[in-house]
Each structure stands twice: as structure tokens, then as C-alpha cells.
Protein backbone atom coordinates (compact mmCIF):
# COMPACT_ATOMS: atom_id res chain seq x y z
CA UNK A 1 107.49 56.43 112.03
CA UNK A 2 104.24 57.68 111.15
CA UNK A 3 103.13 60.81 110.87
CA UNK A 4 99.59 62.08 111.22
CA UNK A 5 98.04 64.05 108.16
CA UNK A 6 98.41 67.45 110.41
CA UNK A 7 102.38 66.85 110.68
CA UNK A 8 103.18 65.79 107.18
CA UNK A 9 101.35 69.18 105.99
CA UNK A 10 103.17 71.27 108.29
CA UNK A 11 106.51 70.31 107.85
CA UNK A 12 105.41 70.94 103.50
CA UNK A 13 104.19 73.96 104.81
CA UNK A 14 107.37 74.89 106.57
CA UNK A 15 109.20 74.14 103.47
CA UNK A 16 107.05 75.86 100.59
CA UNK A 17 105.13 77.88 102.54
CA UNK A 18 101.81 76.68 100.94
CA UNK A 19 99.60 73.30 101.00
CA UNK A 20 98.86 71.03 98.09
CA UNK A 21 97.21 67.93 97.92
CA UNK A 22 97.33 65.09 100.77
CA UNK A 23 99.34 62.80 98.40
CA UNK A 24 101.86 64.74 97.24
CA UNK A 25 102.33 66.41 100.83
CA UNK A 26 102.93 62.65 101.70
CA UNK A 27 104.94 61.86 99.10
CA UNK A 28 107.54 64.69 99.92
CA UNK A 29 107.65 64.35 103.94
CA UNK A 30 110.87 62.40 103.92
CA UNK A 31 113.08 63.89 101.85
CA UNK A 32 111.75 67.26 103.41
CA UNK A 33 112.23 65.68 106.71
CA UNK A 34 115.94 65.01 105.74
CA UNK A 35 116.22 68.42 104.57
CA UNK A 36 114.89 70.02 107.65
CA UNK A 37 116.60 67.79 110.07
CA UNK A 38 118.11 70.18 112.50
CA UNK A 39 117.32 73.18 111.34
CA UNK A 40 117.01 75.61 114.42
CA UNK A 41 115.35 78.45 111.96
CA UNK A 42 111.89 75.82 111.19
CA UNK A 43 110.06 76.92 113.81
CA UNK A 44 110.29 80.62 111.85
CA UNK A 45 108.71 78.74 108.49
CA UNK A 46 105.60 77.64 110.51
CA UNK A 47 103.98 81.09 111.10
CA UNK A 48 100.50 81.08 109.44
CA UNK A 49 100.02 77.28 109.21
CA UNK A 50 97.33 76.66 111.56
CA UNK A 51 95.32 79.01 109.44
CA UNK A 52 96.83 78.30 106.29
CA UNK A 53 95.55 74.02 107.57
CA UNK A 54 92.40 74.95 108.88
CA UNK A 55 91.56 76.97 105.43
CA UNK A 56 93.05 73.23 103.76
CA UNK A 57 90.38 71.10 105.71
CA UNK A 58 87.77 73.49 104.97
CA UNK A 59 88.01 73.27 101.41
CA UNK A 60 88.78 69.58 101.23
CA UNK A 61 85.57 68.98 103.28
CA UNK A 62 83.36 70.81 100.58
């Protein structure tokens, strides 16, 4: 499985609720994958993230 750029920062974004770098967004996805597996209540962590992403790509593109 691979997962675009977009997907491995949301589910990070789900989880703590902020971004960070691409890397270490990357280097969390599976455990934080595992973690989320199944969990109904997600979809209630992902409020603000297109924002919260388009504010990410922004930035990284200055």
C-alpha cells in the first residue's frame, strides 16, 4: 500500500491534530494506521484538515 502525501498527512492530522514535516508524517503513518484501524469516531478528528493542508502546501511552497 501506498499512500499519497495528502493521506499520510491526514490520517497525522487526525491523530495530533496538527501537521509537521513530510518525513516524519511518513514515518508515523503505520503505526498511526494501526492505531486508528477501526475507529468509527476518525472521521470526527478530520474537521479543519483541508485548511489546516492547504495552509501546509502553502508554506512548504515558499
Amino acid at each position: 500500500m501506498n499512500p499519497s502525501k495528502k493521506e499520510i498527512a491526514k490520517l497525522f492530522y487526525s491523530v495530533k491534530g496538527h501537521l509537521v514535516d513530510e518525513h516524519n508524517m511518513a514515518l508515523c503513518y503505520d503505526s498511526y494506521f494501526k492505531r486508528m484501524w477501526g475507529n468509527h469516531e476518525l472521521v470526527y478528528h478530520e474537521d479543519g484538515f483541508e485548511e489546516a493542508y492547504e495552509a501546509y502546501l502553502r508554506k512548504a511552497n515558499q
